[in-house]
C-alpha atoms as a PDB file:
ATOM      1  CA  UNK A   1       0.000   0.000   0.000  1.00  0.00           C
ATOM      2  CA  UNK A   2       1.207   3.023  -0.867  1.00  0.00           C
ATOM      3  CA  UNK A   3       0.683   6.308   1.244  1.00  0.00           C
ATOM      4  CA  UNK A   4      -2.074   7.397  -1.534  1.00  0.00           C
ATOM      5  CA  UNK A   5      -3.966   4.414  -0.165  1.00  0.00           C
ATOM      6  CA  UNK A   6      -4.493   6.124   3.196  1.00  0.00           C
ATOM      7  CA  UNK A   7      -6.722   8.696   4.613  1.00  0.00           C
ATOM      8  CA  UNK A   8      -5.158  12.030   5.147  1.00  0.00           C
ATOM      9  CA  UNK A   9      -7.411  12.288   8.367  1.00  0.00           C
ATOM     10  CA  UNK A  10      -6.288   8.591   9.855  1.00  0.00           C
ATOM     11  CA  UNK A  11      -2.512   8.941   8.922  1.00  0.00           C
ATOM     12  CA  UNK A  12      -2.246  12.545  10.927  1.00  0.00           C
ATOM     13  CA  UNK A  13      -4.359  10.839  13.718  1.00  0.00           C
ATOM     14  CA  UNK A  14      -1.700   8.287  13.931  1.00  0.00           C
ATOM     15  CA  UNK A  15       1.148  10.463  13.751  1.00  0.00           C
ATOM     16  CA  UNK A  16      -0.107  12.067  16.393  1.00  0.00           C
ATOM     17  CA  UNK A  17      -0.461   9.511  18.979  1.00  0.00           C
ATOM     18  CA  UNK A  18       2.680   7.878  17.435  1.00  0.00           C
ATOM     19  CA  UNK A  19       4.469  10.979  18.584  1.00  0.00           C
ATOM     20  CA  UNK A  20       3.080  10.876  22.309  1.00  0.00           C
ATOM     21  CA  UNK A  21       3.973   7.335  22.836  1.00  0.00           C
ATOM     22  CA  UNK A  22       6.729   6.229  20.257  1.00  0.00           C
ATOM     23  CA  UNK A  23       9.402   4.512  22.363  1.00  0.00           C
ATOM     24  CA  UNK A  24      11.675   5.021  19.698  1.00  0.00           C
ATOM     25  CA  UNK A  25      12.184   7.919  16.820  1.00  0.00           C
ATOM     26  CA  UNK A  26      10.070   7.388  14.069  1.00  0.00           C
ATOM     27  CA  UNK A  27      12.209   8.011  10.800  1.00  0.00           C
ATOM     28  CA  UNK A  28       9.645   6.593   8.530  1.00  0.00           C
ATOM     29  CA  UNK A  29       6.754   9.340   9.530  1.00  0.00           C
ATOM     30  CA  UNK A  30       7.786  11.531   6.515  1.00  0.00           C
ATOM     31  CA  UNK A  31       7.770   9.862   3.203  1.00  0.00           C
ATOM     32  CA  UNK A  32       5.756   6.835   3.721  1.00  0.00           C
ATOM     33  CA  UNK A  33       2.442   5.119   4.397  1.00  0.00           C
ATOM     34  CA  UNK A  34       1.493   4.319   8.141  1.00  0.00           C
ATOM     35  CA  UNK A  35       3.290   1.053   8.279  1.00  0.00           C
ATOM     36  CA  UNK A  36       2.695  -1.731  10.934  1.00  0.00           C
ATOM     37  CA  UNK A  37       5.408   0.005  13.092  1.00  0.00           C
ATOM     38  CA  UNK A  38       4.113   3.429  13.019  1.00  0.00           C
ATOM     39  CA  UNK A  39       0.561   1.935  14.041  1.00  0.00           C
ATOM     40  CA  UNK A  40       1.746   0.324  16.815  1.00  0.00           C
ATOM     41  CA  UNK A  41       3.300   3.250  18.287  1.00  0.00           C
ATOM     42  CA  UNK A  42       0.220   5.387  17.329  1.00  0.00           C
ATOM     43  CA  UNK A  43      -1.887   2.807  19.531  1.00  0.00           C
ATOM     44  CA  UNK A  44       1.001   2.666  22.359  1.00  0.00           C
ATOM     45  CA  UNK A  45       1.013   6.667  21.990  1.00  0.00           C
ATOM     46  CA  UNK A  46      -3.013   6.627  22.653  1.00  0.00           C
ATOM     47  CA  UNK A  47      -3.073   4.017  25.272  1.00  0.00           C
ATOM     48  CA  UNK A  48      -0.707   6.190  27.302  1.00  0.00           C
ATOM     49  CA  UNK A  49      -3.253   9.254  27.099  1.00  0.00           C
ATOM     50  CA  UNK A  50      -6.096   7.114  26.975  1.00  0.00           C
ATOM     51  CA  UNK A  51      -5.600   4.117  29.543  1.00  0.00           C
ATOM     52  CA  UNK A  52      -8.406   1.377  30.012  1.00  0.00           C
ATOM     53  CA  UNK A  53      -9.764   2.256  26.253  1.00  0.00           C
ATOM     54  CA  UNK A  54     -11.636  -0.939  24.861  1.00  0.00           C
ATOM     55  CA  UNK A  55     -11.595  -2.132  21.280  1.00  0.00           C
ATOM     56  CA  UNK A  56     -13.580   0.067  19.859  1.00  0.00           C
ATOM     57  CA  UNK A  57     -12.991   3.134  20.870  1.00  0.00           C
ATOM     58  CA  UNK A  58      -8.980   2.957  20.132  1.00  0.00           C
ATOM     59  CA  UNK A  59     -10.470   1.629  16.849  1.00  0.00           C
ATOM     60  CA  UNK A  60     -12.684   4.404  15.835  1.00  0.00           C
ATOM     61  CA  UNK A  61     -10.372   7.080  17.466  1.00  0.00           C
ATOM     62  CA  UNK A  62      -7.444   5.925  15.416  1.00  0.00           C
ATOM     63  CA  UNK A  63      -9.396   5.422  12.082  1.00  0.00           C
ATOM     64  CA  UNK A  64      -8.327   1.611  12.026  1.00  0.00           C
ATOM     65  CA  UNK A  65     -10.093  -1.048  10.502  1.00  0.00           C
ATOM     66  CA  UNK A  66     -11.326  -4.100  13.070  1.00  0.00           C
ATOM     67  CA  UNK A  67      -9.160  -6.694  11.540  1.00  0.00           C
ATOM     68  CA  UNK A  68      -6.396  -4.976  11.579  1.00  0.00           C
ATOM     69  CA  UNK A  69      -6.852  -3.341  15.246  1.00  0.00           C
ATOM     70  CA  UNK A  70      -7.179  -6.446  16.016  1.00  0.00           C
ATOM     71  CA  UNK A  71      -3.877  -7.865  14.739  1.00  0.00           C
ATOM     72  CA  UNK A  72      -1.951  -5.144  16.140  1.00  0.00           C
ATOM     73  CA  UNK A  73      -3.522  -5.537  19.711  1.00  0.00           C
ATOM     74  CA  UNK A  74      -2.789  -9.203  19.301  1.00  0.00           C
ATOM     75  CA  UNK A  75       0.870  -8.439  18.478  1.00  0.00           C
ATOM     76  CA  UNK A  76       1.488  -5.968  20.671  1.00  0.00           C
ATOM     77  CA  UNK A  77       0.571  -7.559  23.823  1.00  0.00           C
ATOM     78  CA  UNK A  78       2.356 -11.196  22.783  1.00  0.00           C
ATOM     79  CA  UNK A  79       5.240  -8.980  22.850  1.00  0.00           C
ATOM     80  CA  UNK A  80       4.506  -7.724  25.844  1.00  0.00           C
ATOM     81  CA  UNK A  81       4.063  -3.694  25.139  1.00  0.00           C
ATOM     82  CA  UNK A  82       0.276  -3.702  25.948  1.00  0.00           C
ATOM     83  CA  UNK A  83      -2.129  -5.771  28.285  1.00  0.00           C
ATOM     84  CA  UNK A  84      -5.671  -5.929  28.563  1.00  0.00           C
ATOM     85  CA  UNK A  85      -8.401  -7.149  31.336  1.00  0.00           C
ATOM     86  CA  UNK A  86     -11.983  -8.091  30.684  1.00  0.00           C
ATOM     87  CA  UNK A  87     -14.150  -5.667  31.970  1.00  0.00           C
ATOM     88  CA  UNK A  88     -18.216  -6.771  31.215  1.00  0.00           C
ATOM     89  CA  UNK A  89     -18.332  -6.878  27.855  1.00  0.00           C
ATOM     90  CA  UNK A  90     -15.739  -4.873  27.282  1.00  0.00           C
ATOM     91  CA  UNK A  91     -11.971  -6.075  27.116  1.00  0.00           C
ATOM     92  CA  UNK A  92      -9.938  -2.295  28.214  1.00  0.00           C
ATOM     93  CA  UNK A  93      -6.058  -2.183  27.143  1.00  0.00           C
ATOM     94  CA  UNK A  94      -3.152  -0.215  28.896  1.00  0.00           C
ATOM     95  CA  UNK A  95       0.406  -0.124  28.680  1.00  0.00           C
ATOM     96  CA  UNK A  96       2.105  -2.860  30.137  1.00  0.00           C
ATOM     97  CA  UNK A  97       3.343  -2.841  33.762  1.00  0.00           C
ATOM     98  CA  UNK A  98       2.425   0.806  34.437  1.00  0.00           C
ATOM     99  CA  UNK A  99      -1.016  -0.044  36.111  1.00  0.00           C
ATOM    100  CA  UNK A 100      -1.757  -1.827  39.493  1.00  0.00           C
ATOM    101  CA  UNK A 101      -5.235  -3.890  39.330  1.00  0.00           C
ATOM    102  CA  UNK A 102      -6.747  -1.586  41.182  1.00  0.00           C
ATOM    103  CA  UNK A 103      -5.569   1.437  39.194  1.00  0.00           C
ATOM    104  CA  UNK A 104      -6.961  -0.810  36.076  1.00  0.00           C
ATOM    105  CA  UNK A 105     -10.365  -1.479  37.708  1.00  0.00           C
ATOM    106  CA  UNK A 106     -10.374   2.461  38.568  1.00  0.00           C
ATOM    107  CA  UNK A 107      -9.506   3.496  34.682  1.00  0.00           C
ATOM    108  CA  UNK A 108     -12.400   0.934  33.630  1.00  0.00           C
ATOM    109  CA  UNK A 109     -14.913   2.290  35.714  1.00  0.00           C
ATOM    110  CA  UNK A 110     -13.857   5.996  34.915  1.00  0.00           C
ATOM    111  CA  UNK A 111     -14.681   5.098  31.716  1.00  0.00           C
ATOM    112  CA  UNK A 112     -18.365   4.733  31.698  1.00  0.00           C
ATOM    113  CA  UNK A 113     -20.114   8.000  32.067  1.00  0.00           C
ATOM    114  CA  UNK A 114     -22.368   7.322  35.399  1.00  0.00           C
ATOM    115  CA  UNK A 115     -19.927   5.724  37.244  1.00  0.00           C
ATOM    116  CA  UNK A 116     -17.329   8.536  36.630  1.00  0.00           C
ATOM    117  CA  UNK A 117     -20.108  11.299  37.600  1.00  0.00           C
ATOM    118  CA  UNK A 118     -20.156   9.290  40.553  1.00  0.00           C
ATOM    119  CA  UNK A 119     -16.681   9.057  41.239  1.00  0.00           C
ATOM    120  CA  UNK A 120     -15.892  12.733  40.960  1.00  0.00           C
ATOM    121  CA  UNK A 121     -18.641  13.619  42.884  1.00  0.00           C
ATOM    122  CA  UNK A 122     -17.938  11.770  45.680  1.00  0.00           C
ATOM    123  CA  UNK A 123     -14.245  12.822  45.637  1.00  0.00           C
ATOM    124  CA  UNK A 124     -15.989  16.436  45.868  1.00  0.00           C
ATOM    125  CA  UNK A 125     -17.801  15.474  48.845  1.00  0.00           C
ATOM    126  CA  UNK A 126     -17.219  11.940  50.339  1.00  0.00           C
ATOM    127  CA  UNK A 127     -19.896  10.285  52.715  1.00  0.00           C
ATOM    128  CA  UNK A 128     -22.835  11.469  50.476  1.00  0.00           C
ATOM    129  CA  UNK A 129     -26.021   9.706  50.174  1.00  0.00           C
ATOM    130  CA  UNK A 130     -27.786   7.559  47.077  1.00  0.00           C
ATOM    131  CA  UNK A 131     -30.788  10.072  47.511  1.00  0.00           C
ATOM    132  CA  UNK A 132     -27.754  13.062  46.974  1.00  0.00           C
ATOM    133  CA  UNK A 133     -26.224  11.352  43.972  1.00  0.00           C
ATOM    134  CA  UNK A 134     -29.209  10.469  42.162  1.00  0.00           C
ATOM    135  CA  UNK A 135     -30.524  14.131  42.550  1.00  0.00           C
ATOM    136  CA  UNK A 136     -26.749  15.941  41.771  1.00  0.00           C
ATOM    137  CA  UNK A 137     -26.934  13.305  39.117  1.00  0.00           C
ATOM    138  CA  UNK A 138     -30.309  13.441  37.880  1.00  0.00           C
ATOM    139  CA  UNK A 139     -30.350   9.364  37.571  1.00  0.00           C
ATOM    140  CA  UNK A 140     -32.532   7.249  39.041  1.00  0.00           C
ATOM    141  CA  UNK A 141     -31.672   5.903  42.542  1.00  0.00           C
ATOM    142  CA  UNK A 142     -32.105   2.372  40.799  1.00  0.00           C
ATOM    143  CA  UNK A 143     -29.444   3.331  38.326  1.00  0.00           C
ATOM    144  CA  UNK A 144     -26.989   4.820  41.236  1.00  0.00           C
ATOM    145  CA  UNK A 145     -27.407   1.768  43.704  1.00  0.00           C
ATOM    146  CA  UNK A 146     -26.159  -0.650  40.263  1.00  0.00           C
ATOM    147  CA  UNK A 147     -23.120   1.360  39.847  1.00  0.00           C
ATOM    148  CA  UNK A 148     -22.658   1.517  43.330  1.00  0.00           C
ATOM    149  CA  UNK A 149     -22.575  -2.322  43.961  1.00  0.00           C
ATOM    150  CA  UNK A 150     -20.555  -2.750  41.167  1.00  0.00           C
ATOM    151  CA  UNK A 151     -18.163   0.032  42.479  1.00  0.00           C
ATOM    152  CA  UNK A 152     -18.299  -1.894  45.662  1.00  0.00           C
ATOM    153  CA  UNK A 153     -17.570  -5.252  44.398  1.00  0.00           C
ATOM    154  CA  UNK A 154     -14.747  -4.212  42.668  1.00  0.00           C
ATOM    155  CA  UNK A 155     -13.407  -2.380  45.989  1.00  0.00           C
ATOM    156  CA  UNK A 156     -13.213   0.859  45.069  1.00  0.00           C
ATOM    157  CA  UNK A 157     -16.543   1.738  46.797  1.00  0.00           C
ATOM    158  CA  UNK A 158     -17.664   1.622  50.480  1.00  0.00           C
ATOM    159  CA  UNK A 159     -20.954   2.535  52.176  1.00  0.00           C
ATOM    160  CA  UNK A 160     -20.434   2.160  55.562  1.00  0.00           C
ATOM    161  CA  UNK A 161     -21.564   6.115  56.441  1.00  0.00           C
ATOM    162  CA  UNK A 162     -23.086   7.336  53.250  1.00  0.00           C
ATOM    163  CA  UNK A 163     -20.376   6.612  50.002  1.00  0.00           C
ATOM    164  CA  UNK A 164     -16.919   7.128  49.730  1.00  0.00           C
ATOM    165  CA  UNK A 165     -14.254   5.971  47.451  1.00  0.00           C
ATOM    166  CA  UNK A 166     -11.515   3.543  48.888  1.00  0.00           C
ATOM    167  CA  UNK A 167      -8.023   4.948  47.918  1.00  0.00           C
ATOM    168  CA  UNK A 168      -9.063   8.046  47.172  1.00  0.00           C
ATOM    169  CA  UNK A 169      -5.567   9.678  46.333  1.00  0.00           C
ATOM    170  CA  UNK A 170      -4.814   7.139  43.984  1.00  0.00           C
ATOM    171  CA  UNK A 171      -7.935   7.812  42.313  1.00  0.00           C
ATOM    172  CA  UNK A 172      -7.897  11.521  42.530  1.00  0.00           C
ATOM    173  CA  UNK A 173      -4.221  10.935  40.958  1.00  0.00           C
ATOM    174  CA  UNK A 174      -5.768   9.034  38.030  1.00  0.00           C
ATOM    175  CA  UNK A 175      -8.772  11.467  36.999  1.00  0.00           C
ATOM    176  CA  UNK A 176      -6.325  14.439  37.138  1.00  0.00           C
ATOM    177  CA  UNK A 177      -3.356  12.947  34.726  1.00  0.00           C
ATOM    178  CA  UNK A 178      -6.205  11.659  32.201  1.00  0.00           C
ATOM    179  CA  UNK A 179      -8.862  14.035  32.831  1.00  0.00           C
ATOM    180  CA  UNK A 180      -8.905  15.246  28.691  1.00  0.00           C
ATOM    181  CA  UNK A 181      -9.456  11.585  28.187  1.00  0.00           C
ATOM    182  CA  UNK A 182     -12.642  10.870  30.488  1.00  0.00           C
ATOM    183  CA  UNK A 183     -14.537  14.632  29.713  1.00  0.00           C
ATOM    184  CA  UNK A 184     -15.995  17.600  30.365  1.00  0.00           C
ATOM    185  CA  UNK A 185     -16.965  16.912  34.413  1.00  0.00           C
ATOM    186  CA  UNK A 186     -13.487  14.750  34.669  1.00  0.00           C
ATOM    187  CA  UNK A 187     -11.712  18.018  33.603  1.00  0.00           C
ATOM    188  CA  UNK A 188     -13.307  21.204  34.875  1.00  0.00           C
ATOM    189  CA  UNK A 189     -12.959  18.536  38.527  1.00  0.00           C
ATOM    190  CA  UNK A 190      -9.130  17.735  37.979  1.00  0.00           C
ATOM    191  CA  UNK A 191      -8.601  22.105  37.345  1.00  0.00           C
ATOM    192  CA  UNK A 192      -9.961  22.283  40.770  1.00  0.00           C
ATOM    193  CA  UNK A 193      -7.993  19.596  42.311  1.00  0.00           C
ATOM    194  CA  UNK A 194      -4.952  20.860  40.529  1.00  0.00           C
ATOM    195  CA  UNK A 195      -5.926  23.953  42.692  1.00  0.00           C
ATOM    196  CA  UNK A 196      -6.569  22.576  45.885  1.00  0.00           C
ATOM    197  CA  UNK A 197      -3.659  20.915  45.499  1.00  0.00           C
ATOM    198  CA  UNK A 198      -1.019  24.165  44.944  1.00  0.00           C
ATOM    199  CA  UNK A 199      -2.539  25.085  48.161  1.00  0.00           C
ATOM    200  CA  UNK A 200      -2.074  22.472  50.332  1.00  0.00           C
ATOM    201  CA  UNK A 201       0.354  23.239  52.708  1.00  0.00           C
END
């Protein structure tokens, strides 16, 4: 294939994840099509900013086709650069070695809408109620108590007085360094952490 064969849109989109995550220079960016090598560091360079990303989302994002996400996934963690975990009926990817389970669990569930409104509202104000989340929210109390249980069962979640998240600097850490990835709420939350953060003394 040459580079005539490829979208203008999908080989800049590459490029530019390529460039955030490329372990090593990558010479061949100028003059030629988005080889198998420049893919693979476009997908490392996305899973970096994008941790706990399932298949089809780093597929559509990076303009790739299924089969061949799929064959670069499948490469890439036999050789040990990536690693994935089922999550539901999802299977979520990150870079290899940089995530505890926990911190993997955390990224997954930060990665559904409700659960992350959740999240970053009860790193706002820990110990509040279902009734207060379903009505800052404006879910059903149904729909909060399933993503609570689910929080819970995956240990990131406790409801002993009211709701509170378990390790809450570690995931305070993790909305703030991939806040552009999760959203609006995920962002406009980690400027004000990044704030109350300069000022603690």
């Amino acid at each position: 294939m040459t580079s005539r064969g490829v979208d203008p849109d999908k080989r800049a989109t590459l490029r530019r994840f390529a460039a955030i995550g490329a372990a090593s220079p990558l010479t061949k960016l100028a003059d030629t099509d988005a080889d198998e090598g420049d893919v693979r560091s476009a997908i490392r360079g996305y899973l970096s900013s994008t941790p706990g990303a399932h298949f089809s989302k780093l597929r559509d994002d990076l303009r790739l086709g299924t089969g061949e996400t799929q064959h670069h996934l499948r490469s890439l963690e036999e050789t040990g650069a990536i690693e994935s975990r089922k999550d539901g009926d999802y299977r979520r990817f990150y870079p290899a070695d940089r995530f505890s389970t926990f911190e993997q669990v955390a990224l997954g569930h930060l990665r559904r809408e409700t659960p992350r409104r959740m999240i970053v509202h009860l790193l706002r104000s820990p110990g509040s109620s279902g009734a207060e989340l379903a009505a800052t929210l404006d879910v059903s109390a149904a729909t909060v108590s399933k993503h609570a249980n689910r929080l819970a069962d995956d240990g990131l979640l406790s409801a002993d007085d009211g709701y509170t998240i378990e390790d809450p600097e570690t995931v305070l850490t993790l909305v703030v360094r991939y806040a552009d990835s999760f959203g609006e709420t995920a962002a406009a939350f980690a400027t004000e952490a990044n704030e109350l953060i300069r000022f603690d003394p």
